[in-house]
C-alpha atoms as a PDB file:
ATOM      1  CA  UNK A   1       5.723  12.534 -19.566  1.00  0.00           C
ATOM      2  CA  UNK A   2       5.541   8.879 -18.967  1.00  0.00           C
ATOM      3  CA  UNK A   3       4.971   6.806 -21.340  1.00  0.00           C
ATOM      4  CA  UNK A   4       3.788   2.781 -21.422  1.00  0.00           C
ATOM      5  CA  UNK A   5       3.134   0.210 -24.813  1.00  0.00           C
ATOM      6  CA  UNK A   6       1.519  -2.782 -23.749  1.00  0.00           C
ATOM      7  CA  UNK A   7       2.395  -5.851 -25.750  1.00  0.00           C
ATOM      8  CA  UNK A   8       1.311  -9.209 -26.897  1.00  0.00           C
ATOM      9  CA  UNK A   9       3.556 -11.619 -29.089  1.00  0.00           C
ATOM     10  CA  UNK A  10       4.408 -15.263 -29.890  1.00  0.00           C
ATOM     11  CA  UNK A  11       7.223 -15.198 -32.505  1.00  0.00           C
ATOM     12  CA  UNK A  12       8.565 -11.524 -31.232  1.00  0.00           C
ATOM     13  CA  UNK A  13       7.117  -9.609 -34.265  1.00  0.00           C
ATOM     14  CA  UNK A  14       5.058  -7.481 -32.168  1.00  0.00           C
ATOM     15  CA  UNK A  15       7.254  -7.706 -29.367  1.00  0.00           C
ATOM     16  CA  UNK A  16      10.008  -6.354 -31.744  1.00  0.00           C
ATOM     17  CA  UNK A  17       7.831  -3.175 -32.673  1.00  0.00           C
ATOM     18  CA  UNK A  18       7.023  -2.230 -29.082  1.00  0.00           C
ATOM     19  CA  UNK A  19      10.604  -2.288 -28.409  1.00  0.00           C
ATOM     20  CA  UNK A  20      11.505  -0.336 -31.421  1.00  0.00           C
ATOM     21  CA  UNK A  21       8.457   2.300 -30.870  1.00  0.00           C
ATOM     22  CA  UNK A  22       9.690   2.547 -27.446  1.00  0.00           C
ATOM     23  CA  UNK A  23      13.027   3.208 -28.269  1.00  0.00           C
ATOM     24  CA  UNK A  24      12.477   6.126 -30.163  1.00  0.00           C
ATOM     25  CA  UNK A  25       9.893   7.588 -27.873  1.00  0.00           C
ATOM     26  CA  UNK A  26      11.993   7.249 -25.242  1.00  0.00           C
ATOM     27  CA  UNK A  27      11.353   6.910 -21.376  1.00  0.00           C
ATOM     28  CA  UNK A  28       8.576   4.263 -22.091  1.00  0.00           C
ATOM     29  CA  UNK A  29       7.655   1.227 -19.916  1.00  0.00           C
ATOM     30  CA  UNK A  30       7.466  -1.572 -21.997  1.00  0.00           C
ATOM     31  CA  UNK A  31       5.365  -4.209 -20.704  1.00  0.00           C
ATOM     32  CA  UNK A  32       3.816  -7.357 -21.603  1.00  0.00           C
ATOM     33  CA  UNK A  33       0.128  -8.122 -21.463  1.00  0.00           C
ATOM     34  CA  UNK A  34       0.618 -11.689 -20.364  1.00  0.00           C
ATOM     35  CA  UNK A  35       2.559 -10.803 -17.700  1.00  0.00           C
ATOM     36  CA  UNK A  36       0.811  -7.505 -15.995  1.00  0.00           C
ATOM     37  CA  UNK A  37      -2.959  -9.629 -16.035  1.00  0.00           C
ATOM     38  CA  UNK A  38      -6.266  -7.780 -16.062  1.00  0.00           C
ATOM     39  CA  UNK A  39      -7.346  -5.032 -14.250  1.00  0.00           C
ATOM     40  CA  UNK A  40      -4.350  -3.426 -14.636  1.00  0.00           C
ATOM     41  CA  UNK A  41      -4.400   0.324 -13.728  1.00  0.00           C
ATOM     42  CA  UNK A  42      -2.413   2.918 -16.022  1.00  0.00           C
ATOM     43  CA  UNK A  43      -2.147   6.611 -15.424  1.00  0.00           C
ATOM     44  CA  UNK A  44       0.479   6.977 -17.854  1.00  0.00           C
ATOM     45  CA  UNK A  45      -0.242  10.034 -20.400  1.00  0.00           C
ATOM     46  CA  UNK A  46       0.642   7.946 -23.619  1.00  0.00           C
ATOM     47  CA  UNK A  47      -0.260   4.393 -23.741  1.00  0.00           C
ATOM     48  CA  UNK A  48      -0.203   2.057 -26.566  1.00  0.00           C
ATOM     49  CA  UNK A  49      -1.022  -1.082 -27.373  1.00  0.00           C
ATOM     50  CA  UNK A  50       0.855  -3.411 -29.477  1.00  0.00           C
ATOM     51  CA  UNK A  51      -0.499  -6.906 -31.060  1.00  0.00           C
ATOM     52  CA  UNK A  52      -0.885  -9.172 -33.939  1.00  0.00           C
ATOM     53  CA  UNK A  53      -4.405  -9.461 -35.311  1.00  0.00           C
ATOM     54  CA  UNK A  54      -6.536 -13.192 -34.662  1.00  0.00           C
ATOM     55  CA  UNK A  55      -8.969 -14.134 -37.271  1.00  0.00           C
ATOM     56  CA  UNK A  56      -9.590 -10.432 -38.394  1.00  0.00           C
ATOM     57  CA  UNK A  57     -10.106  -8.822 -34.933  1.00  0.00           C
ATOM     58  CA  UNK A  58      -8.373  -9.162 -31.100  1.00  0.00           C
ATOM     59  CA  UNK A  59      -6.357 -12.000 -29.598  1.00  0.00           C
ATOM     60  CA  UNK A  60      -8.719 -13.163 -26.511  1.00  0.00           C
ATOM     61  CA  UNK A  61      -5.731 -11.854 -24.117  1.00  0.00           C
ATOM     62  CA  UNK A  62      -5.276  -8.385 -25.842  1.00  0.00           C
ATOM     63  CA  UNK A  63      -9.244  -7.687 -25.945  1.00  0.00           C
ATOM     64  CA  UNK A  64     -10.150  -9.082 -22.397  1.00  0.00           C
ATOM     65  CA  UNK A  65      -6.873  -6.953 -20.637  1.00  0.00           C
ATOM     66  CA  UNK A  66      -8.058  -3.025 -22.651  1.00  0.00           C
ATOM     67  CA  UNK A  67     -11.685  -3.849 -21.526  1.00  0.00           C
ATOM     68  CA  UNK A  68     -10.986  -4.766 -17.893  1.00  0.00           C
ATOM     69  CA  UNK A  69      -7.964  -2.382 -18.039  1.00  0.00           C
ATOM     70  CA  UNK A  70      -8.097   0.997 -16.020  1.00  0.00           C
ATOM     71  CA  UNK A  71      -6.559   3.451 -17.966  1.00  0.00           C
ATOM     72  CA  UNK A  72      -5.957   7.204 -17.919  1.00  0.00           C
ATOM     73  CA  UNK A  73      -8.832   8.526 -19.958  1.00  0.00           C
ATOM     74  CA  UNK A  74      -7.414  11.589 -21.126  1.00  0.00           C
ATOM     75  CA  UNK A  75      -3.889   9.717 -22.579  1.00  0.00           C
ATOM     76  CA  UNK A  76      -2.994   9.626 -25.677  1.00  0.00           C
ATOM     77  CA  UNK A  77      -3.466   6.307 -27.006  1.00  0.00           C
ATOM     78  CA  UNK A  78      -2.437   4.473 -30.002  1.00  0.00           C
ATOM     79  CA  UNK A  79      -2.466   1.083 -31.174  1.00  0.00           C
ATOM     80  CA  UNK A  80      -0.041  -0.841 -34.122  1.00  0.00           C
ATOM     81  CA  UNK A  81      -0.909  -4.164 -35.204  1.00  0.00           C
ATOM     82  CA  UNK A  82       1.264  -6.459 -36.757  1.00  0.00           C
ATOM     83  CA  UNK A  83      -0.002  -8.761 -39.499  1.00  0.00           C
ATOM     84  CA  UNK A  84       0.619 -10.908 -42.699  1.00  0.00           C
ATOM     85  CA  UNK A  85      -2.293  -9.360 -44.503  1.00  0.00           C
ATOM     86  CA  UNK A  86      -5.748  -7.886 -43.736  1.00  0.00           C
ATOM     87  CA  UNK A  87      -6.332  -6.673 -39.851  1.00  0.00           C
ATOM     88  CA  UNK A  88     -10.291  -7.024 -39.869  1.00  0.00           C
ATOM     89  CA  UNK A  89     -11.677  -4.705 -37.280  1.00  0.00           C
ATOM     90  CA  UNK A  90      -8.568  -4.820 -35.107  1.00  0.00           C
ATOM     91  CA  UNK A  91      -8.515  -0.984 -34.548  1.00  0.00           C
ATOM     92  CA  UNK A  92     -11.790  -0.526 -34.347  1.00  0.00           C
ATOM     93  CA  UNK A  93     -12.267  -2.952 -31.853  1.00  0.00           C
ATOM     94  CA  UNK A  94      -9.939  -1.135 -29.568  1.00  0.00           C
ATOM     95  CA  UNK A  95     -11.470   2.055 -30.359  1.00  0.00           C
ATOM     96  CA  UNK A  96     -14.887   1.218 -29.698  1.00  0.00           C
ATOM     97  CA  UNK A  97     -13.541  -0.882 -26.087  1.00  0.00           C
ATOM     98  CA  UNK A  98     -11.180   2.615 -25.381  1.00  0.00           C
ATOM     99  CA  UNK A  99     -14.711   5.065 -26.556  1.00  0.00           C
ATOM    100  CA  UNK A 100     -16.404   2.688 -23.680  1.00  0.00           C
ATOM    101  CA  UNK A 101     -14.254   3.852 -21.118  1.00  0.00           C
ATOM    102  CA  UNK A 102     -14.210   7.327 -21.895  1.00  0.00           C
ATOM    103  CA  UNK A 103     -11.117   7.703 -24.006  1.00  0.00           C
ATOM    104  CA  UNK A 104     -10.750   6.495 -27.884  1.00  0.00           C
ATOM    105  CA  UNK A 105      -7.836   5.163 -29.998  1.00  0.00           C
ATOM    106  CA  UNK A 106      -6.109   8.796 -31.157  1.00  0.00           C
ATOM    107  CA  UNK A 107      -3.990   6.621 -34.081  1.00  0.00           C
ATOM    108  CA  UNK A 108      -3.938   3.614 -35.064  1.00  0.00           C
ATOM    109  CA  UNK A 109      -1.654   1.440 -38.056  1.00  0.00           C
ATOM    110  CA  UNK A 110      -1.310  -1.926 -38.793  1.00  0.00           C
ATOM    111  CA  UNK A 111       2.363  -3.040 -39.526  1.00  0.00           C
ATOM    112  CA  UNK A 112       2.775  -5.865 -42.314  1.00  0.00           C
ATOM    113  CA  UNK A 113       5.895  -7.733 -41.714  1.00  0.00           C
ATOM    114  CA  UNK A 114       4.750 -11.672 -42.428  1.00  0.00           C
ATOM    115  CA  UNK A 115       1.979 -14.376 -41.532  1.00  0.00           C
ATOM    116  CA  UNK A 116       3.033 -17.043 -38.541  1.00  0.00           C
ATOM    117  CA  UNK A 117       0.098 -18.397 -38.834  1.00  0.00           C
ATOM    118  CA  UNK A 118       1.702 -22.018 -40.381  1.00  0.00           C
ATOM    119  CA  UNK A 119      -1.642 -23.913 -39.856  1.00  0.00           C
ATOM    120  CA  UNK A 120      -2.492 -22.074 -43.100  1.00  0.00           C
ATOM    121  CA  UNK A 121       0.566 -20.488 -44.578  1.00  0.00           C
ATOM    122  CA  UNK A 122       4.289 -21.660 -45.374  1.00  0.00           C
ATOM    123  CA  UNK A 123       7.012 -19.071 -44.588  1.00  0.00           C
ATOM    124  CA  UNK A 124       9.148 -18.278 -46.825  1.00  0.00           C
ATOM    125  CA  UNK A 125      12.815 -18.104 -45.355  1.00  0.00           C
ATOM    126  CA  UNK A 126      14.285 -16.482 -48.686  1.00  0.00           C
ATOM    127  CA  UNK A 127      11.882 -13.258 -48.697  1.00  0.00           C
ATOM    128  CA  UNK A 128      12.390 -12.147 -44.438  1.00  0.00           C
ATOM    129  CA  UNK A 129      15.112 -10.167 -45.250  1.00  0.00           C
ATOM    130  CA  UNK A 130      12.966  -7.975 -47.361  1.00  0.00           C
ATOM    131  CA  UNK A 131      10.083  -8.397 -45.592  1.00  0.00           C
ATOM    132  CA  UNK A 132      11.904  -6.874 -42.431  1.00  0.00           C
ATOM    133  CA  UNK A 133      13.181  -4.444 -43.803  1.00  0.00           C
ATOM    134  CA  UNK A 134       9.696  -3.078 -45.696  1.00  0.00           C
ATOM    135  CA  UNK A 135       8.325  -3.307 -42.004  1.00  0.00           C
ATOM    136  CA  UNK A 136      11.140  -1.207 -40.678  1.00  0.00           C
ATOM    137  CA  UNK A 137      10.689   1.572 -43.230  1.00  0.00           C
ATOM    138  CA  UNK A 138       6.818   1.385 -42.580  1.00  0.00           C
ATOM    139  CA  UNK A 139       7.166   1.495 -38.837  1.00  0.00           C
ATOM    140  CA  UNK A 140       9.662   4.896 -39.220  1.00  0.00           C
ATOM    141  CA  UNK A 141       6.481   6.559 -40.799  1.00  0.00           C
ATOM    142  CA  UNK A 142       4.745   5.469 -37.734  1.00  0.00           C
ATOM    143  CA  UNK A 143       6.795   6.186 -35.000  1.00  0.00           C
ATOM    144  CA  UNK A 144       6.782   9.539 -36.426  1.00  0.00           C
ATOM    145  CA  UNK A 145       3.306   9.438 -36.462  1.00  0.00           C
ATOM    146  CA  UNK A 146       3.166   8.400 -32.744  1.00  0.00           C
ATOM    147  CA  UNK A 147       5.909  11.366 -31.953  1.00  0.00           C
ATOM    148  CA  UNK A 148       3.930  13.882 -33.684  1.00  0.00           C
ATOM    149  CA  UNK A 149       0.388  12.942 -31.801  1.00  0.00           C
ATOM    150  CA  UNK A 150      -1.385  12.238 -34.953  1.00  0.00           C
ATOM    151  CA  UNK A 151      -4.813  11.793 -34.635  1.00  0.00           C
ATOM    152  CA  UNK A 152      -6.663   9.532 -37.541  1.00  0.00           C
ATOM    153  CA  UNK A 153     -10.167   8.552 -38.341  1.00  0.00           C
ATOM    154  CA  UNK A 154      -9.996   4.856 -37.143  1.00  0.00           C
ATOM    155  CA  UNK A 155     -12.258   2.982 -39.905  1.00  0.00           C
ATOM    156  CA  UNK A 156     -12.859  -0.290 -40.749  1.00  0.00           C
ATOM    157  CA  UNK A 157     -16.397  -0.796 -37.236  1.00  0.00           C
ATOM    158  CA  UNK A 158     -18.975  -0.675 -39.596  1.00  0.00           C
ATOM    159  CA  UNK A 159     -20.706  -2.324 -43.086  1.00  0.00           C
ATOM    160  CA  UNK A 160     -21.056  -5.246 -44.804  1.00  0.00           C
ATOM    161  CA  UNK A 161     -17.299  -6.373 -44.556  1.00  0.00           C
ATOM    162  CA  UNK A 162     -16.798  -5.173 -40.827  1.00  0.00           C
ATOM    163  CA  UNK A 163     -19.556  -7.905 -39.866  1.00  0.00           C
ATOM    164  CA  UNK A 164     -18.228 -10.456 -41.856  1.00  0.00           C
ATOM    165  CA  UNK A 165     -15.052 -10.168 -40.514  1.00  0.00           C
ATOM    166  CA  UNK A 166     -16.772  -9.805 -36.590  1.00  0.00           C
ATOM    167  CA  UNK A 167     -18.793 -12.883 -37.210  1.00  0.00           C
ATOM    168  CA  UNK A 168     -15.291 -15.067 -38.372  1.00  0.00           C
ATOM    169  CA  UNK A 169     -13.775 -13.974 -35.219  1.00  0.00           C
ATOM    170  CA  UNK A 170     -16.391 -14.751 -33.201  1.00  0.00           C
ATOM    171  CA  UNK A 171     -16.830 -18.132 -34.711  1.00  0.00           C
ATOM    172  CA  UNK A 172     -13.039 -18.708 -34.799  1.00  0.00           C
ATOM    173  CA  UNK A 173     -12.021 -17.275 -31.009  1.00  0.00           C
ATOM    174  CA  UNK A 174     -14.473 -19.458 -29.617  1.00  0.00           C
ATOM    175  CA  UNK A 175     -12.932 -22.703 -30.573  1.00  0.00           C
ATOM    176  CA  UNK A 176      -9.093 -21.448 -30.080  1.00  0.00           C
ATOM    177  CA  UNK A 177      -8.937 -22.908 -25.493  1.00  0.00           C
ATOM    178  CA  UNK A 178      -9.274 -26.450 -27.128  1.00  0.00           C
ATOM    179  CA  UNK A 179      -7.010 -25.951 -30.254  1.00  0.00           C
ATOM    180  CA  UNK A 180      -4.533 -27.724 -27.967  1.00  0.00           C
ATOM    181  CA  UNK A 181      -6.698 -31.034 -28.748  1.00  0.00           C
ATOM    182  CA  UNK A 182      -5.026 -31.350 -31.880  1.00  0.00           C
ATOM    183  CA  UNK A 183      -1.527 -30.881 -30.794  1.00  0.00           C
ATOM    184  CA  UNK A 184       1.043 -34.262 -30.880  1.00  0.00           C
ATOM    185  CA  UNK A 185       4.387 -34.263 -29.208  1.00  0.00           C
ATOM    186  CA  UNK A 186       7.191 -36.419 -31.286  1.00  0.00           C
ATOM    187  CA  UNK A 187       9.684 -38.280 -29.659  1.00  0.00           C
ATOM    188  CA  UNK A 188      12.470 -35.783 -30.328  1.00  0.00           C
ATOM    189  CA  UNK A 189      10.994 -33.552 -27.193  1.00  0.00           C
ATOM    190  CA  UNK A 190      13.786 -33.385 -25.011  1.00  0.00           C
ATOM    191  CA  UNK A 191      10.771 -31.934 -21.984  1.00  0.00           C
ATOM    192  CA  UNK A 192      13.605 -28.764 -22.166  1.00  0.00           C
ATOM    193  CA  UNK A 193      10.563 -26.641 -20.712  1.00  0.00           C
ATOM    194  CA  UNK A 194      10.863 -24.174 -23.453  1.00  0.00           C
ATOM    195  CA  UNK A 195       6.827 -24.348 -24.530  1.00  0.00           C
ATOM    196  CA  UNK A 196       5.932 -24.116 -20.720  1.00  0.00           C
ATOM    197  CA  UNK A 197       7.542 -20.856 -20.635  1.00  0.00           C
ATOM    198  CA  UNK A 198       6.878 -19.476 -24.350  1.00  0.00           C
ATOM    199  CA  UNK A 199       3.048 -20.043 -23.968  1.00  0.00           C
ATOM    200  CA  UNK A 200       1.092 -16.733 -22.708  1.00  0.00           C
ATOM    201  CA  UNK A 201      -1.931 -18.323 -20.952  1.00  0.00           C
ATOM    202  CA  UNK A 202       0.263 -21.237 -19.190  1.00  0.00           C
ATOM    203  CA  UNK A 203      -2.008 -23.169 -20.889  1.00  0.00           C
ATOM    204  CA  UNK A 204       1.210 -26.320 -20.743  1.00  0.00           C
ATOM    205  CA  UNK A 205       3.065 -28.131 -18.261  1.00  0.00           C
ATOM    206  CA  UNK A 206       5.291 -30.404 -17.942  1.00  0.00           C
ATOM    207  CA  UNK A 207       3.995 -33.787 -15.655  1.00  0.00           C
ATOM    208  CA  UNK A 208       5.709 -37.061 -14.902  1.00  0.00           C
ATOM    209  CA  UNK A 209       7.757 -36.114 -17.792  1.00  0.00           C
ATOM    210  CA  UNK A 210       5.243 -35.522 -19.958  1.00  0.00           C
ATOM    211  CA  UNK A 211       3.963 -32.300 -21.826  1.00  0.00           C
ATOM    212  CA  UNK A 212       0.418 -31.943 -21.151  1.00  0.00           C
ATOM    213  CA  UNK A 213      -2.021 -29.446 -21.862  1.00  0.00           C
ATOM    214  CA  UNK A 214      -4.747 -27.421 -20.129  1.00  0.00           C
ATOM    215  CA  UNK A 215      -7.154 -26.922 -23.162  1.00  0.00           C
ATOM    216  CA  UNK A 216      -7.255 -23.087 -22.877  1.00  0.00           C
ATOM    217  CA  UNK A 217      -4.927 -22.685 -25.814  1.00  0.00           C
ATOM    218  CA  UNK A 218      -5.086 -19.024 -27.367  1.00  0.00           C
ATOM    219  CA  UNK A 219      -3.800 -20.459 -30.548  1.00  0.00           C
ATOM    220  CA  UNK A 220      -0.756 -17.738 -30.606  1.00  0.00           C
ATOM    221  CA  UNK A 221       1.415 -20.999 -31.756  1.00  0.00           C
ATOM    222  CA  UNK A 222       4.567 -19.664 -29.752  1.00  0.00           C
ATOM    223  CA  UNK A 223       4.776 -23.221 -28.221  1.00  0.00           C
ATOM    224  CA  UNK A 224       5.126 -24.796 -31.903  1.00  0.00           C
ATOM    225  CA  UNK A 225       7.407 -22.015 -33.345  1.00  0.00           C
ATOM    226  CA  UNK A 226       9.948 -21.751 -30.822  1.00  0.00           C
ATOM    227  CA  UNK A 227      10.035 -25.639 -29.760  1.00  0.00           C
ATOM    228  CA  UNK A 228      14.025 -26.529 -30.837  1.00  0.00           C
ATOM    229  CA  UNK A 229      13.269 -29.792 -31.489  1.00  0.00           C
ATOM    230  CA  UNK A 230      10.437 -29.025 -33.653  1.00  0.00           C
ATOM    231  CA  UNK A 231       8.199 -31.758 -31.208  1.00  0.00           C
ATOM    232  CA  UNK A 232       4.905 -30.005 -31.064  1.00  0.00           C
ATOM    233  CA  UNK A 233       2.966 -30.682 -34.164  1.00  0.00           C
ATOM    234  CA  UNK A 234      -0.953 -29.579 -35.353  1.00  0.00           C
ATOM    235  CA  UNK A 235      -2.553 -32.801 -36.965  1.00  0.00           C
ATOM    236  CA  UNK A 236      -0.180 -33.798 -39.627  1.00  0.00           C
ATOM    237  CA  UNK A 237      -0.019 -29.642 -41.157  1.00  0.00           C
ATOM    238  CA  UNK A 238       2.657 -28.614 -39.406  1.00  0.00           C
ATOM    239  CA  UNK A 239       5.590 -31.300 -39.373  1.00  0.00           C
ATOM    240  CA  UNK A 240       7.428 -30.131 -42.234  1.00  0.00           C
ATOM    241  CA  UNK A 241       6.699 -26.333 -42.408  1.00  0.00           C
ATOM    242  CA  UNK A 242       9.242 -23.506 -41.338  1.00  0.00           C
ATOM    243  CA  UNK A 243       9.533 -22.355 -37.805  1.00  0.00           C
ATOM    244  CA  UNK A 244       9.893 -19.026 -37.034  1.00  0.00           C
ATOM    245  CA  UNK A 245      10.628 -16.358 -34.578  1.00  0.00           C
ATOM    246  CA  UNK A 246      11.895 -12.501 -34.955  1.00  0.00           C
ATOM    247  CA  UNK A 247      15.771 -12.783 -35.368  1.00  0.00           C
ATOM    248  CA  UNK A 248      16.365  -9.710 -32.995  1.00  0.00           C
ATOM    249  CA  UNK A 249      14.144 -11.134 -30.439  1.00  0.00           C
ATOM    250  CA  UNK A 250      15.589 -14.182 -27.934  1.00  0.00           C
ATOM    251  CA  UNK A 251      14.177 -16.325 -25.701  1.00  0.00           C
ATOM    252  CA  UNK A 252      14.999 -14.354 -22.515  1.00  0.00           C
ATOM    253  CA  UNK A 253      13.132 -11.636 -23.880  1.00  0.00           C
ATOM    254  CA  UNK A 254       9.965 -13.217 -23.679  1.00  0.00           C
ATOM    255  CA  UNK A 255       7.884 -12.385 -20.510  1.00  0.00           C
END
């Protein structure tokens, strides 16, 4: 039975889980979203989808790829999205692209492990090992879950809350190509290309020396959080706040 998890990460949290899921699964393509592009055609019989949630719903890559995606309809498919704290209508979002299309999201979990998000958040070095190690013992249940076919009720599309959080994202995606606007780099860059090849949109290059960029920024941050030098800045929020990326995951990994 083959098996594929599509995947979408920054700091390696969700790259981490897709890894781990597929792992256990066994025989399962593995394969990143940034990488394969749109309009990319899947016949495999379980396919999942693997993500951290933006502003309460989708990242722009992970919702534009499952609508212009062409997937087997009859597959199982599941989705787990890592998070820091509330998902929004992350699942049902997928569900309601997947129901378009003829299939619909069989089971669906998000995955707290901890918020990257250092615009608005400080991470707090002392409390990952815990933190891990909660989202290991919650991702067992779910891989179990996964193994076992479970089918859930995917809620969370509808009511009062499910617009409010639909109209932040909306608000908030729309601004995210020129977050790049905002970035500074410090004199400490060493130009060691390491942002160019982190960032999932190629949204940065590197030109006569200097690190420039496109303005069509997703906001995923990867650029900031795995810069060695700590260079790339946000305004003046980010310049003495913790980086962060998952301590399995390398640089090499990254598509």
């Amino acid at each position: 039975m083959k098996k594929t998890i599509f995947y979408f990460s920054a700091t390696g949290n969700s790259l981490q889980t897709a890894l781990d899921i597929a792992a256990a699964l066994g025989d399962t393509d593995v394969l990143p979203i940034s990488k394969v592009g749109m309009n990319y055609k899947c016949n495999s019989e379980v396919i999942g989808f693997v993500f951290p949630t933006y502003a309460f719903g989708l990242p722009n890559m992970v919702q534009g790829f499952i609508k212009s995606g062409d997937f087997n309809k009859n597959a199982y498919f599941f989705s787990v999205v890592t998070c820091g704290g509330a998902i929004g209508t992350s699942l049902a979002d997928v569900d309601n692209i997947l129901k378009e299309k003829g299939g619909y999201l069989h089971y669906g979990s998000k995955l707290p492990i901890l918020s990257t998000y250092i615009l608005m958040v400080d991470i707090k070095t002392d409390k990952l090992p815990k933190l891990l190690s909660k989202a290991d013992t919650r991702l067992s249940g779910i891989i179990q879950a996964i193994k076992s076919r479970k089918e859930c009720k995917i809620k969370g599309g509808s009511g009062p809350l499910a617009f409010l959080f639909k109209t932040m994202h909306k608000k908030s995606v729309a601004k995210y190509k020129f977050t790049d606007k905002n970035y500074s780099i410090s004199e400490c860059c060493t130009k060691c290309g390491i942002c160019v090849s982190v960032c999932p949109v190629k949204n940065i290059e590197i030109v006569d020396e200097k690190v420039t960029f496109k303005h069509n920024c997703e906001r995923c941050l990867a650029c900031i959080h795995w810069c060695p030098q700590k260079a790339i800045n946000y305004k003046d929020i980010t310049q003495s706040k913790q980086r962060y990326h998952h301590p399995k995951v390398k640089l090499s990994q990254l598509p």
